[in-house]
PDB file of N, CA and C in Angstrom:
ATOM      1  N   UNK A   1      -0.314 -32.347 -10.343  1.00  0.00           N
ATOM      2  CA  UNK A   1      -1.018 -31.089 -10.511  1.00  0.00           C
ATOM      3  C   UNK A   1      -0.623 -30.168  -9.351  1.00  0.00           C
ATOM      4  N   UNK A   2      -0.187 -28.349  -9.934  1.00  0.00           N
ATOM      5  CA  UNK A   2       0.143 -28.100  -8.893  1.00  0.00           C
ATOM      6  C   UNK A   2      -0.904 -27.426  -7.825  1.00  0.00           C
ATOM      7  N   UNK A   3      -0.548 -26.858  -6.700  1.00  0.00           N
ATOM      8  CA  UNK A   3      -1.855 -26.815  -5.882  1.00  0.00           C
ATOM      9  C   UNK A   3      -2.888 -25.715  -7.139  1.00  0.00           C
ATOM     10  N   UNK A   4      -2.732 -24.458  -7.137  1.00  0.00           N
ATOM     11  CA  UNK A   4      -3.133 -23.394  -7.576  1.00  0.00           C
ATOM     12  C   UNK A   4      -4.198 -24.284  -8.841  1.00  0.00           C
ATOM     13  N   UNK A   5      -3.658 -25.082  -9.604  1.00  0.00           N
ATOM     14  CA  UNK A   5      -4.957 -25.690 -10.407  1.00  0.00           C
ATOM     15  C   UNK A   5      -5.775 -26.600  -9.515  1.00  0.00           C
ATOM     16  N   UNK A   6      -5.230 -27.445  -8.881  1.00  0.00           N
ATOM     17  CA  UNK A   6      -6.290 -27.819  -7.865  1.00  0.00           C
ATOM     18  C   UNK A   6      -7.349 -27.176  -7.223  1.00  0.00           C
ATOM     19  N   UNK A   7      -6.999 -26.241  -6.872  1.00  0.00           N
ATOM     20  CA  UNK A   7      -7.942 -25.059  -5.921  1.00  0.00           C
ATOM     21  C   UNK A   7      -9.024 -24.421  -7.144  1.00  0.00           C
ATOM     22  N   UNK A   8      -8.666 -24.152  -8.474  1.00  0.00           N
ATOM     23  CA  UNK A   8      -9.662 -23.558  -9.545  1.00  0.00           C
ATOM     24  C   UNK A   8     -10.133 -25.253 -10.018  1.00  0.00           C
ATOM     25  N   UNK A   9      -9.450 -25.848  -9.919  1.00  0.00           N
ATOM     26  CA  UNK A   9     -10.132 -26.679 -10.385  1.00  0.00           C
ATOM     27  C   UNK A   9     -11.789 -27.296  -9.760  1.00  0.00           C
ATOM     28  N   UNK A  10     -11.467 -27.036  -7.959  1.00  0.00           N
ATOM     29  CA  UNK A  10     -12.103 -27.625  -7.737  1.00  0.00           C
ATOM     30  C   UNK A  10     -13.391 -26.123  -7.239  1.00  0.00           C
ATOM     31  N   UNK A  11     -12.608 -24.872  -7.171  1.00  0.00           N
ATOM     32  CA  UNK A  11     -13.980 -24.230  -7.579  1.00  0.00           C
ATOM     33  C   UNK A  11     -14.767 -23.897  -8.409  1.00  0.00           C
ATOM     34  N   UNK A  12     -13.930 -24.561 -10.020  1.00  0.00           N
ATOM     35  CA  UNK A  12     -14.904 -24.522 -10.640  1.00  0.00           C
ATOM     36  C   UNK A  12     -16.161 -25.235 -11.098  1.00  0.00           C
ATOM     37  N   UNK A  13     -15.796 -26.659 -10.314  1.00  0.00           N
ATOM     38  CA  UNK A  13     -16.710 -27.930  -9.885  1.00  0.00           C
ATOM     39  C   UNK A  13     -17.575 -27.372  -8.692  1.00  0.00           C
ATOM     40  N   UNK A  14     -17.635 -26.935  -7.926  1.00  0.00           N
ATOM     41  CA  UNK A  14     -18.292 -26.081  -6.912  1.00  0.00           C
ATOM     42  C   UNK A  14     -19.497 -25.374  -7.462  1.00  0.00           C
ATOM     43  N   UNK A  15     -18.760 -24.482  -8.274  1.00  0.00           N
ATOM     44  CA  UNK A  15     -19.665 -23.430  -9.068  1.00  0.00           C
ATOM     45  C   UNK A  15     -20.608 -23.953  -9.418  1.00  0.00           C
ATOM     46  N   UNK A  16     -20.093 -25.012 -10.804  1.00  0.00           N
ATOM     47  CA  UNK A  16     -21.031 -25.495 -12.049  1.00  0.00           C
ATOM     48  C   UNK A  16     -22.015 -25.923 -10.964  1.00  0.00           C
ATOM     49  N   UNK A  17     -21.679 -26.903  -9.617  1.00  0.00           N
ATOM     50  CA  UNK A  17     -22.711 -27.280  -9.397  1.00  0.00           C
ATOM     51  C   UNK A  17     -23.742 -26.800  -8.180  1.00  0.00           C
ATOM     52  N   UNK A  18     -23.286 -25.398  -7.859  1.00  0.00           N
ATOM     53  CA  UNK A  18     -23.990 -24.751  -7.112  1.00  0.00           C
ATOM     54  C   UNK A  18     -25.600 -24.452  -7.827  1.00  0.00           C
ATOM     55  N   UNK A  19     -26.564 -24.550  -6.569  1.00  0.00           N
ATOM     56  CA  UNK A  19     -28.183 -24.217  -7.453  1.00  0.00           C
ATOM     57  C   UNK A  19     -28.229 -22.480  -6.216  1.00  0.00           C
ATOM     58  N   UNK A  20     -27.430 -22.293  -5.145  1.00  0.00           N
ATOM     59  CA  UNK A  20     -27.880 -21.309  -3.998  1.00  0.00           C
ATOM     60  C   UNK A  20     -26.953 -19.688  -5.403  1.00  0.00           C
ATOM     61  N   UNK A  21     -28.455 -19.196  -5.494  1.00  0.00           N
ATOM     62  CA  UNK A  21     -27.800 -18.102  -6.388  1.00  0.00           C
ATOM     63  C   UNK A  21     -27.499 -16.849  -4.824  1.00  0.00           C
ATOM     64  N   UNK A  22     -27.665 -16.319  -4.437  1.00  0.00           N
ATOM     65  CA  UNK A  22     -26.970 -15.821  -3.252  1.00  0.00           C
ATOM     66  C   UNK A  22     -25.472 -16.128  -3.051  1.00  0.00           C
ATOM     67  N   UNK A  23     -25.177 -17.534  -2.927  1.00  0.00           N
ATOM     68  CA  UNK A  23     -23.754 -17.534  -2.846  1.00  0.00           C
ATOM     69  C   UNK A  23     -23.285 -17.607  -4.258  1.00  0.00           C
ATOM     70  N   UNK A  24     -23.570 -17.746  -5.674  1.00  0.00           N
ATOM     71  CA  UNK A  24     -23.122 -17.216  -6.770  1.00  0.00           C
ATOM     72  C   UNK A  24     -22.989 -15.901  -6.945  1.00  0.00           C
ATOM     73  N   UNK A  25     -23.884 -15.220  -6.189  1.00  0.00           N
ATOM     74  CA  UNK A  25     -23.748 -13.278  -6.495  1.00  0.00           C
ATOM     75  C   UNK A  25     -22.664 -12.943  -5.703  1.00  0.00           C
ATOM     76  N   UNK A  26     -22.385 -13.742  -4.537  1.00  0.00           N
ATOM     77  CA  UNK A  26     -21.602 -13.122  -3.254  1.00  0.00           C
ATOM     78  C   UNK A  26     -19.834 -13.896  -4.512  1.00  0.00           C
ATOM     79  N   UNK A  27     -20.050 -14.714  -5.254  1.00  0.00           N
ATOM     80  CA  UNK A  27     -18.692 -15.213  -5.718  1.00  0.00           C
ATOM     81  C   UNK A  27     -18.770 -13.981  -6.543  1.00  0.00           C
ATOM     82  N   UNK A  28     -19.572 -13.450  -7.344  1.00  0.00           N
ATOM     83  CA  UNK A  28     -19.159 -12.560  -8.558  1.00  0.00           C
ATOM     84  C   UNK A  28     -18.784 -11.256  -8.104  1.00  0.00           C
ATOM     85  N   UNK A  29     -19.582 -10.847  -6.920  1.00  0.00           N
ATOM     86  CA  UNK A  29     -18.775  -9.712  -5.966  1.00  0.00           C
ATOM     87  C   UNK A  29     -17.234  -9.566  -5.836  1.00  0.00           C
ATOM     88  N   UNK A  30     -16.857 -10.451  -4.831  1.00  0.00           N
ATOM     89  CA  UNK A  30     -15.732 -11.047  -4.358  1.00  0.00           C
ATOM     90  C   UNK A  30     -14.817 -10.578  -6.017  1.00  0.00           C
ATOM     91  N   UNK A  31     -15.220 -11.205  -7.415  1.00  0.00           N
ATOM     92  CA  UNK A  31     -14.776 -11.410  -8.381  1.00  0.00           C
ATOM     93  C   UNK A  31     -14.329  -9.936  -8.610  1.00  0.00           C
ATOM     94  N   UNK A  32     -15.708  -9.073  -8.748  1.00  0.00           N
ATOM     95  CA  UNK A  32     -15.598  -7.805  -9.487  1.00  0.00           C
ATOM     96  C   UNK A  32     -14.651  -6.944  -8.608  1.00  0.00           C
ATOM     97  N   UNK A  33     -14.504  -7.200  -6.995  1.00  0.00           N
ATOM     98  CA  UNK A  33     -14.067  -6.406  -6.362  1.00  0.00           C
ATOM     99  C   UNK A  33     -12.339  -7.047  -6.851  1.00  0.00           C
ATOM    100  N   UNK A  34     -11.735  -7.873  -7.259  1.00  0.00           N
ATOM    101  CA  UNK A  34     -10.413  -8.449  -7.119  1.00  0.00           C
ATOM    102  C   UNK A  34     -10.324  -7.599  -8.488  1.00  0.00           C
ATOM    103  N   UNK A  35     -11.052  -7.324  -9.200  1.00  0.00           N
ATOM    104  CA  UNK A  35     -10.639  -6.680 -10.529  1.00  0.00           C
ATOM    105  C   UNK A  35     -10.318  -5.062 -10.385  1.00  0.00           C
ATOM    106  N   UNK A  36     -10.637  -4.245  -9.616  1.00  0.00           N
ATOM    107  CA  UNK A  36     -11.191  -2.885  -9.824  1.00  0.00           C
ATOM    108  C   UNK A  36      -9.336  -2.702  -8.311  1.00  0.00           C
ATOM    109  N   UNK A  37      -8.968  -1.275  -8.898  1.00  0.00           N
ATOM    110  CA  UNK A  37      -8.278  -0.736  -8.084  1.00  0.00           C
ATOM    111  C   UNK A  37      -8.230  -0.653  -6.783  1.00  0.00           C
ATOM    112  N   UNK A  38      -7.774  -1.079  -6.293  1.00  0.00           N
ATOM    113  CA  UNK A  38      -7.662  -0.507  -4.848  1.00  0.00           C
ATOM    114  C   UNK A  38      -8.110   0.561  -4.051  1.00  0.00           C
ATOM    115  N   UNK A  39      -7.663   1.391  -4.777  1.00  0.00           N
ATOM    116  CA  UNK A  39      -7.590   2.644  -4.445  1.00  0.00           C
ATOM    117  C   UNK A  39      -8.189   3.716  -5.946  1.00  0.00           C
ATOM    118  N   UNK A  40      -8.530   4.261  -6.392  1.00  0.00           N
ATOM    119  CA  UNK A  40      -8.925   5.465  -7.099  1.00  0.00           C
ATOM    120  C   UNK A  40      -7.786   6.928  -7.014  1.00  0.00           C
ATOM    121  N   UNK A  41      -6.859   6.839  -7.900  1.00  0.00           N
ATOM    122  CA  UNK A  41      -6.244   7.831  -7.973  1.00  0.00           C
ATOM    123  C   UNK A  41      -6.376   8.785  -8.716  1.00  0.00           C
ATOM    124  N   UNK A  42      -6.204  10.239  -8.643  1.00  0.00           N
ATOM    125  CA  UNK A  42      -6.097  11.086  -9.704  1.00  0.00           C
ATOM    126  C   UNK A  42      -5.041  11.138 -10.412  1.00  0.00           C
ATOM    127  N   UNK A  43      -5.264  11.865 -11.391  1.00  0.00           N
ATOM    128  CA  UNK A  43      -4.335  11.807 -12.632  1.00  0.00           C
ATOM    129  C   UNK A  43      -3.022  12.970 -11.497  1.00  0.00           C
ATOM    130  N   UNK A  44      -3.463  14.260 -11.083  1.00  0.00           N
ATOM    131  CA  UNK A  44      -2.541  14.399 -10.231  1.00  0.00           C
ATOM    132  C   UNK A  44      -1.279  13.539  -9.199  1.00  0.00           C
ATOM    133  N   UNK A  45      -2.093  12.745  -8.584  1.00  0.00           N
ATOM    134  CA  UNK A  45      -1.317  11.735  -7.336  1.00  0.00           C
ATOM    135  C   UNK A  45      -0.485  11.289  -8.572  1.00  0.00           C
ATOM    136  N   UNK A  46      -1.273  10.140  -9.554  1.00  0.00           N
ATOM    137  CA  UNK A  46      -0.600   9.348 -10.387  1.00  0.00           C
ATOM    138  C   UNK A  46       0.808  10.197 -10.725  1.00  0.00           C
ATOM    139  N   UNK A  47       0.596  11.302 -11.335  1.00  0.00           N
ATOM    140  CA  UNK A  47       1.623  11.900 -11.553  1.00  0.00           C
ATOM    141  C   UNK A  47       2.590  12.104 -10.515  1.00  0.00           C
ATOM    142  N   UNK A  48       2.634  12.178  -9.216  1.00  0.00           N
ATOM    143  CA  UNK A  48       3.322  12.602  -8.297  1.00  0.00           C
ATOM    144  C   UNK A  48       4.143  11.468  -7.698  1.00  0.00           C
ATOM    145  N   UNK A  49       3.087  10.236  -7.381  1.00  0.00           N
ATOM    146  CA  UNK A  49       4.121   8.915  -7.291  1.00  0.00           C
ATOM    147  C   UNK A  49       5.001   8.711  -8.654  1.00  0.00           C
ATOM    148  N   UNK A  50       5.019   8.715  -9.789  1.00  0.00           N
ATOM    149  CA  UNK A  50       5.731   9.133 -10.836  1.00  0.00           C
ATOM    150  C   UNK A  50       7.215   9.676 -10.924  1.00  0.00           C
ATOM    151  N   UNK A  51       6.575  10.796 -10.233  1.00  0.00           N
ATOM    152  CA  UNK A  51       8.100  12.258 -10.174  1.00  0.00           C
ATOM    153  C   UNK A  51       9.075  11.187  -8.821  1.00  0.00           C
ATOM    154  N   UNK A  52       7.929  10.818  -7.974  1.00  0.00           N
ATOM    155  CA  UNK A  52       8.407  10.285  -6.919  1.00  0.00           C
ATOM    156  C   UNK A  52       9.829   8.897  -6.796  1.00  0.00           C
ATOM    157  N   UNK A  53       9.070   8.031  -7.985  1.00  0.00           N
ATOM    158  CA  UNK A  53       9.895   6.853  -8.101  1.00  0.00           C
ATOM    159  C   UNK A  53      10.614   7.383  -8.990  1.00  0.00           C
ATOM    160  N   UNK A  54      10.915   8.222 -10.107  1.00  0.00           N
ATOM    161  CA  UNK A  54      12.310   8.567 -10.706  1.00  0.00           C
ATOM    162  C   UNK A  54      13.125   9.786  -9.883  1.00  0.00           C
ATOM    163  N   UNK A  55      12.542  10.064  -8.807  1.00  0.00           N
ATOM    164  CA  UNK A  55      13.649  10.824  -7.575  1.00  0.00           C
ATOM    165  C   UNK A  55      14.238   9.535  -6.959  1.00  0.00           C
ATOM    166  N   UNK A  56      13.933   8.656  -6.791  1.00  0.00           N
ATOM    167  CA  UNK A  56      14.004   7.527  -5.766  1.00  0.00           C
ATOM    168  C   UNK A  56      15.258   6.511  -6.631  1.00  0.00           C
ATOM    169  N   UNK A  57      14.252   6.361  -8.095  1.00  0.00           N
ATOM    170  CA  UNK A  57      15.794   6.031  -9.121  1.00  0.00           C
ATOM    171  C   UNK A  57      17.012   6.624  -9.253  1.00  0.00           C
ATOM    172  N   UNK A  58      16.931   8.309  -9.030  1.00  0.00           N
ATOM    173  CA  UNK A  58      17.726   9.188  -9.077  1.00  0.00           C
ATOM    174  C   UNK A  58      18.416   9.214  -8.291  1.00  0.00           C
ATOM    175  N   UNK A  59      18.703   8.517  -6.672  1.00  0.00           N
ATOM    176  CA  UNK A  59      18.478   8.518  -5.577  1.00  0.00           C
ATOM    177  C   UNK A  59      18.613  10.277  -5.036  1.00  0.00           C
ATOM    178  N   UNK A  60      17.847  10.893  -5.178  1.00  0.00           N
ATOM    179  CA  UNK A  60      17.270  11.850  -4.861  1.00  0.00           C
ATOM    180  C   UNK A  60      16.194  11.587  -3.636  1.00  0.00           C
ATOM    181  N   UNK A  61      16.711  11.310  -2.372  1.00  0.00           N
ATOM    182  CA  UNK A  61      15.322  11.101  -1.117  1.00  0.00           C
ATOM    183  C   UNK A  61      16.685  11.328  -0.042  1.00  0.00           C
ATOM    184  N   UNK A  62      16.017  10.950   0.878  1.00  0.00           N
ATOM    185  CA  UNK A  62      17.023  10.894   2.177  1.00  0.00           C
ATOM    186  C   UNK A  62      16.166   9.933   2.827  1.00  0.00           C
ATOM    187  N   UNK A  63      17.457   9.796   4.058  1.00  0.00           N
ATOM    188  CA  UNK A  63      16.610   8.468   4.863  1.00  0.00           C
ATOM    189  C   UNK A  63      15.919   8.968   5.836  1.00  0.00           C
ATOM    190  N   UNK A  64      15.428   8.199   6.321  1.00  0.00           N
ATOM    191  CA  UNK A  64      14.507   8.490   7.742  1.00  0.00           C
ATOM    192  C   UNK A  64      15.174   8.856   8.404  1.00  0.00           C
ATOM    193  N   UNK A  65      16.193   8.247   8.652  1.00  0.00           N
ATOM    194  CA  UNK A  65      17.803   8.791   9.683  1.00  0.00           C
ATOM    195  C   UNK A  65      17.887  10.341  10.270  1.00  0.00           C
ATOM    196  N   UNK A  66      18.293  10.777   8.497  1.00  0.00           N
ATOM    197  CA  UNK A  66      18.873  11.973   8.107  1.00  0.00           C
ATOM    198  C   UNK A  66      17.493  12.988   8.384  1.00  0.00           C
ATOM    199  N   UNK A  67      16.825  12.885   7.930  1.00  0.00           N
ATOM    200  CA  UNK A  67      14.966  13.488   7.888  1.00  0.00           C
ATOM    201  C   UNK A  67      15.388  13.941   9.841  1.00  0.00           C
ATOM    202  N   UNK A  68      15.253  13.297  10.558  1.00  0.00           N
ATOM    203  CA  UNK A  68      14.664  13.297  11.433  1.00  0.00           C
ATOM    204  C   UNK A  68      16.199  14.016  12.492  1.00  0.00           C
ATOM    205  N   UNK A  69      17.124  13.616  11.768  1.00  0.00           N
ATOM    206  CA  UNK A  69      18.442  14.392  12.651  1.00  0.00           C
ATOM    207  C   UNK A  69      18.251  15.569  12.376  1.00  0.00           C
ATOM    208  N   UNK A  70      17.721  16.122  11.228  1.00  0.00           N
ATOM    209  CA  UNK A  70      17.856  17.321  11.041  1.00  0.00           C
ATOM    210  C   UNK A  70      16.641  18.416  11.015  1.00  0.00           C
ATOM    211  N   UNK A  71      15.526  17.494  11.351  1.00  0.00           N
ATOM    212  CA  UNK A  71      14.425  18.093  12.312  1.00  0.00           C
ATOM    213  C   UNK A  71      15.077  18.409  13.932  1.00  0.00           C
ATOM    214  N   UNK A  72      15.809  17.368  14.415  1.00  0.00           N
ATOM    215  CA  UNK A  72      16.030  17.629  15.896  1.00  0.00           C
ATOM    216  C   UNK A  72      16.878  19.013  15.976  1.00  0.00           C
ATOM    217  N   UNK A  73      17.702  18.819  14.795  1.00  0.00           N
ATOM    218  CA  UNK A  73      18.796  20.591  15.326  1.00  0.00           C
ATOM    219  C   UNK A  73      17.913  21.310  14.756  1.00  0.00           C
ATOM    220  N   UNK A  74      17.136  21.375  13.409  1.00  0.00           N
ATOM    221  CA  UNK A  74      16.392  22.299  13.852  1.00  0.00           C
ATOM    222  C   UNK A  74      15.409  23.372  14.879  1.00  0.00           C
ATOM    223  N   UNK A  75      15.099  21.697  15.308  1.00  0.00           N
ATOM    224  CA  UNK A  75      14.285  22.356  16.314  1.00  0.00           C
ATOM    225  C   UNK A  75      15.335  22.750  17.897  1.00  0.00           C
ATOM    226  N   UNK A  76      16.227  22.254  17.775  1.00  0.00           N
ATOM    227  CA  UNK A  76      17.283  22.808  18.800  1.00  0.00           C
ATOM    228  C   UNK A  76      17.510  24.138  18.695  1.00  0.00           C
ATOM    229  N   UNK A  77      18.047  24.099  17.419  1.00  0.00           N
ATOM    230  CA  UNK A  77      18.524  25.594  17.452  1.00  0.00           C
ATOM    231  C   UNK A  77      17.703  26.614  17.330  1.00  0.00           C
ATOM    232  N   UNK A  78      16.307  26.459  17.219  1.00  0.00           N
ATOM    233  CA  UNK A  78      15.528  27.699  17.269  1.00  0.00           C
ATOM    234  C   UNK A  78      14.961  27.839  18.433  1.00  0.00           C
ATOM    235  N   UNK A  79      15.212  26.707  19.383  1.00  0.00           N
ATOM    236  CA  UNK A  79      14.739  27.067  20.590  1.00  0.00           C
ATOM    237  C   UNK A  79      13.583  26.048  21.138  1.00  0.00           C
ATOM    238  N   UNK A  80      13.028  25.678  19.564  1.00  0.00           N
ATOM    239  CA  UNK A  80      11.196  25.446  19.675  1.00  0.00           C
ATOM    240  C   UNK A  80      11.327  24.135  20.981  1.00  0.00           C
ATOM    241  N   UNK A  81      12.473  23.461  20.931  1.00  0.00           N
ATOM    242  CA  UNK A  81      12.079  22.272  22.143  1.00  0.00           C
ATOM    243  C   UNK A  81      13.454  22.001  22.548  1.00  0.00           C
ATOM    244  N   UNK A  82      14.299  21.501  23.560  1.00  0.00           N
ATOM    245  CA  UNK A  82      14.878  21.054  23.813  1.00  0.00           C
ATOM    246  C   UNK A  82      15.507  19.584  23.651  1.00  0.00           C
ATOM    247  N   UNK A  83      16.089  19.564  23.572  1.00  0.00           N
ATOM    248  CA  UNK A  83      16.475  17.801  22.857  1.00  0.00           C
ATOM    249  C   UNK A  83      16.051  17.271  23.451  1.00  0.00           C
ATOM    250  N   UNK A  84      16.216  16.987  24.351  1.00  0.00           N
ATOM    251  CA  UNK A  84      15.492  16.148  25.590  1.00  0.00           C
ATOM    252  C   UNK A  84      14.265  15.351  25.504  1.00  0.00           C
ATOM    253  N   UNK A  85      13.479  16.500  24.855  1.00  0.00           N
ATOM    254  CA  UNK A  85      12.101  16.867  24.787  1.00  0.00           C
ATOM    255  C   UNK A  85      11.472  16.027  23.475  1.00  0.00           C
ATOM    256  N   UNK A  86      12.683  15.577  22.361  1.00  0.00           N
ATOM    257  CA  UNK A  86      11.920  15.601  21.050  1.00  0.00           C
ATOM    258  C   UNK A  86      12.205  13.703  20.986  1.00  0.00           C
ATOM    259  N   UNK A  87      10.832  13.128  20.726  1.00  0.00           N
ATOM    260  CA  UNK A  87      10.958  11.660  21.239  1.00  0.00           C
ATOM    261  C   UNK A  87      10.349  11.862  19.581  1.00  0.00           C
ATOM    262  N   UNK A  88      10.732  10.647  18.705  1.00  0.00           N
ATOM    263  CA  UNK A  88      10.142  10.475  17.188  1.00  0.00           C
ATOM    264  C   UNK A  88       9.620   8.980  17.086  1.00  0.00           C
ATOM    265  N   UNK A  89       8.876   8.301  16.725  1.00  0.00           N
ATOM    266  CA  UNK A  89       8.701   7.075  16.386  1.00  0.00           C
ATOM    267  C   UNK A  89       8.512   6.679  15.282  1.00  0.00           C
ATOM    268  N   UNK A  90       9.455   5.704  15.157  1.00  0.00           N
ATOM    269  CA  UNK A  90       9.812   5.015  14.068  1.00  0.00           C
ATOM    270  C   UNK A  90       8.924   3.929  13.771  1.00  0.00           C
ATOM    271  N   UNK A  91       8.847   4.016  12.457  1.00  0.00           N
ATOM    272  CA  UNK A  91       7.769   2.894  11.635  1.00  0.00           C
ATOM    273  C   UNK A  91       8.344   2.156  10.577  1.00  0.00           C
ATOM    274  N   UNK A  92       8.937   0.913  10.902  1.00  0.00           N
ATOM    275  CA  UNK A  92       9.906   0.132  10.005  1.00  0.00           C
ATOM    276  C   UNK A  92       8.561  -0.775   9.289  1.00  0.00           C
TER     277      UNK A  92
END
């Protein structure tokens, strides 16, 4: 048997023979919360991660690389900071 039936198996022997209804409400919690979204999106967002992953199929994006080289001459060439000056951190 592999583990994953073991583990239901043996909470469902647990259950049947639990009498503490407190820790039965706190299991059906736990339950209802594993069912329900994560997160709550609008039909907007939904749509936008959407457009998002067929730009991404499209490969229509740029990299972080490119994003951020071309913030730095921007901001070089208008003056707003000096190179020196422009530190970015990266989030892999």
């Amino acid at each position: 048997m592999d583990m994953t039936a073991q583990i239901k198996n043996t909470l469902i022997s647990r259950i049947k023979d639990s009498k503490d209804l407190n820790f039965l409400k706190a299991l059906q919690t736990i339950f209802d919360a594993s069912e329900q979204e994560l997160f709550q999106l609008s039909s907007e967002q939904k749509d936008a991660i959407t457009i998002g992953r067929k730009q991404i199929k499209n490969g229509q994006f740029s990299s972080n690389e490119s994003v951020i080289n071309e913030m730095k001459e921007w901001l070089t060439k208008n003056n707003l900071v000096r190179y020196s000056q422009i530190e970015v951190s990266r989030y892999s």
